[in-house]
Protein backbone atom coordinates (compact mmCIF):
# COMPACT_ATOMS: atom_id res chain seq x y z
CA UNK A 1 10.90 45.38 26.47
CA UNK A 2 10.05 42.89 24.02
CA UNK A 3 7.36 43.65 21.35
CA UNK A 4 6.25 41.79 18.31
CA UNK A 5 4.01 42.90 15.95
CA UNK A 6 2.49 40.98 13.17
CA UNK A 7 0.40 42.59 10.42
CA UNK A 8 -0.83 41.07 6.91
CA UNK A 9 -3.69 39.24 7.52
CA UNK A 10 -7.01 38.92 6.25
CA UNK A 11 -9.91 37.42 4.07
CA UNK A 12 -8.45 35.59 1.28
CA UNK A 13 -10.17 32.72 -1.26
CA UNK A 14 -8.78 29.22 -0.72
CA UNK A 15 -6.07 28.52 -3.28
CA UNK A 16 -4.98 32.27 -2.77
CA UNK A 17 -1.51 33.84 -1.23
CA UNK A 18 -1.37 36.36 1.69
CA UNK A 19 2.19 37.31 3.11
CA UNK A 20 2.68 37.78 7.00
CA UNK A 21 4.82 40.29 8.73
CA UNK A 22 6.55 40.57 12.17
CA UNK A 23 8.27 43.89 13.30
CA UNK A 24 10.45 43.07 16.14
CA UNK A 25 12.16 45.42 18.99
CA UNK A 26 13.68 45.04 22.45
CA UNK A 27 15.84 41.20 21.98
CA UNK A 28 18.62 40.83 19.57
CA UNK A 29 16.79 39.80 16.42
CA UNK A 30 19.59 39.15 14.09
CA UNK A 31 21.22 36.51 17.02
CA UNK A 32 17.25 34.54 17.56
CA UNK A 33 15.79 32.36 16.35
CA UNK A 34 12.28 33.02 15.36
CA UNK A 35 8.89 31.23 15.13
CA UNK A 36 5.63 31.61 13.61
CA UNK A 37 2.27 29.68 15.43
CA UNK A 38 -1.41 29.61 14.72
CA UNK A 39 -4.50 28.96 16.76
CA UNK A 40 -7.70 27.99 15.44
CA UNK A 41 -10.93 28.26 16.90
CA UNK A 42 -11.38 25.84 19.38
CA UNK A 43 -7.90 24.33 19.18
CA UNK A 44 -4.96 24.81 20.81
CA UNK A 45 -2.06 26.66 19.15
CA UNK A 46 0.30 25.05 17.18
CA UNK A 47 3.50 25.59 15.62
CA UNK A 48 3.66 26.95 12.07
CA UNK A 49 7.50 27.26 11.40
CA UNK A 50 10.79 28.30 12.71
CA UNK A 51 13.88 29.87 11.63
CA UNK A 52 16.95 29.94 13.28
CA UNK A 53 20.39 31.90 12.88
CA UNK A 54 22.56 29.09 12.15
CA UNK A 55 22.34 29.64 7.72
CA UNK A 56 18.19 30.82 8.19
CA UNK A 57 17.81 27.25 8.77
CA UNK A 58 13.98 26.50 8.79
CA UNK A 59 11.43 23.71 10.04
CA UNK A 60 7.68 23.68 8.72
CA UNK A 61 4.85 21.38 10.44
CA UNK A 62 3.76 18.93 8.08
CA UNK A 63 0.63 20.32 6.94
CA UNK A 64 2.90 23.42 5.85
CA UNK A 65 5.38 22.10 4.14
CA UNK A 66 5.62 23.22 0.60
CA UNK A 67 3.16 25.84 1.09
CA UNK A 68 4.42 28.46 3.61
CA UNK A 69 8.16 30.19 3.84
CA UNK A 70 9.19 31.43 6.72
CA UNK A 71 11.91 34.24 6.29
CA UNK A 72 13.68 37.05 7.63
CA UNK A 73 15.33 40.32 7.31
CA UNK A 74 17.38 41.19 9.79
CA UNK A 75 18.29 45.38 8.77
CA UNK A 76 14.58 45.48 9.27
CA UNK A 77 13.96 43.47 12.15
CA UNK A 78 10.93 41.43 10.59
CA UNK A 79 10.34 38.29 9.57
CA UNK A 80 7.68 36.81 7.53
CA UNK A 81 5.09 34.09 6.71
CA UNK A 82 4.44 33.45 2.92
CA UNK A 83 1.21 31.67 2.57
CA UNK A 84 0.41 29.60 -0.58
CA UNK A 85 -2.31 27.56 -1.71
CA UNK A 86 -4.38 28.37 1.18
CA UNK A 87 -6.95 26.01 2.41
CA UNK A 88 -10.03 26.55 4.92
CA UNK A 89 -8.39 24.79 7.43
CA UNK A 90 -5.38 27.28 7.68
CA UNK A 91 -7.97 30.02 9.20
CA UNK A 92 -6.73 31.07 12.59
CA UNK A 93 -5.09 33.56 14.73
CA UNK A 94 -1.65 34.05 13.31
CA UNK A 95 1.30 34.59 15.99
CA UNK A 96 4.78 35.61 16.13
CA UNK A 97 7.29 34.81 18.52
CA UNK A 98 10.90 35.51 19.06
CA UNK A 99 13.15 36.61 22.32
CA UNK A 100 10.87 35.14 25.01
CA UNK A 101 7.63 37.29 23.91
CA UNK A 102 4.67 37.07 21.61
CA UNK A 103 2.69 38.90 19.17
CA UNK A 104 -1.04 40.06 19.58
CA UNK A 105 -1.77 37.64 16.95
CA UNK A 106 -3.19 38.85 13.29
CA UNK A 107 -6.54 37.10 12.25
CA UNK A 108 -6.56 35.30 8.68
CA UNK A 109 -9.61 33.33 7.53
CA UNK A 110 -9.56 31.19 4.50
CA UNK A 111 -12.98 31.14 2.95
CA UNK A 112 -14.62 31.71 -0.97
């Protein structure tokens, strides 16, 4: 069974850092490729970033580019979201996904 479990968010200031984390069990993690997504209120969810198994390659949605890194570490099974810079507008419900299944989503609001 596939479960995905993100942890790490929070309130944090705009400008500010905050690191997300995804535990992973039940798919072959190390062999997956891996994405993070994000749904704010009254929009639909939208991809964050993605990392694949071919060298960790990585892609980033625009407005995330230069600000978030996605990575992972495979002897633990988790991969991660660091956050930089963080504006008001990256508030949402923070997702992982990876081997077919989904996180319960981790809420991180953006606000001084």
């Amino acid at each position: 069974q596939v479960q995905l479990v993100e942890s790490g968010g929070g309130l944090v200031q705009p400008g500010r850092s905050l690191r997300l984390s995804c535990v992973a069990s039940g798919f072959a993690f190390s062999t997956s490729g891996l994405s993070w997504y994000r749904q704010a209120p009254g929009k639909e969810r939208e991809l964050v970033a993605v990392i694949n198994t071919f060298v960790d390659a990585t892609y980033y949605a625009d407005s995330m580019k230069g600000r978030f890194t996605i990575s992972r570490d495979n002897a633990k099974n988790t991969m991660y979201l660091q956050m930089n810079s963080m504006k008001p507008e990256d508030t949402a419900v923070y997702y992982c996904s990876g081997g077919n299944g989904w996180g319960q989503g981790t809420q991180v609001t953006v606000s001084s």
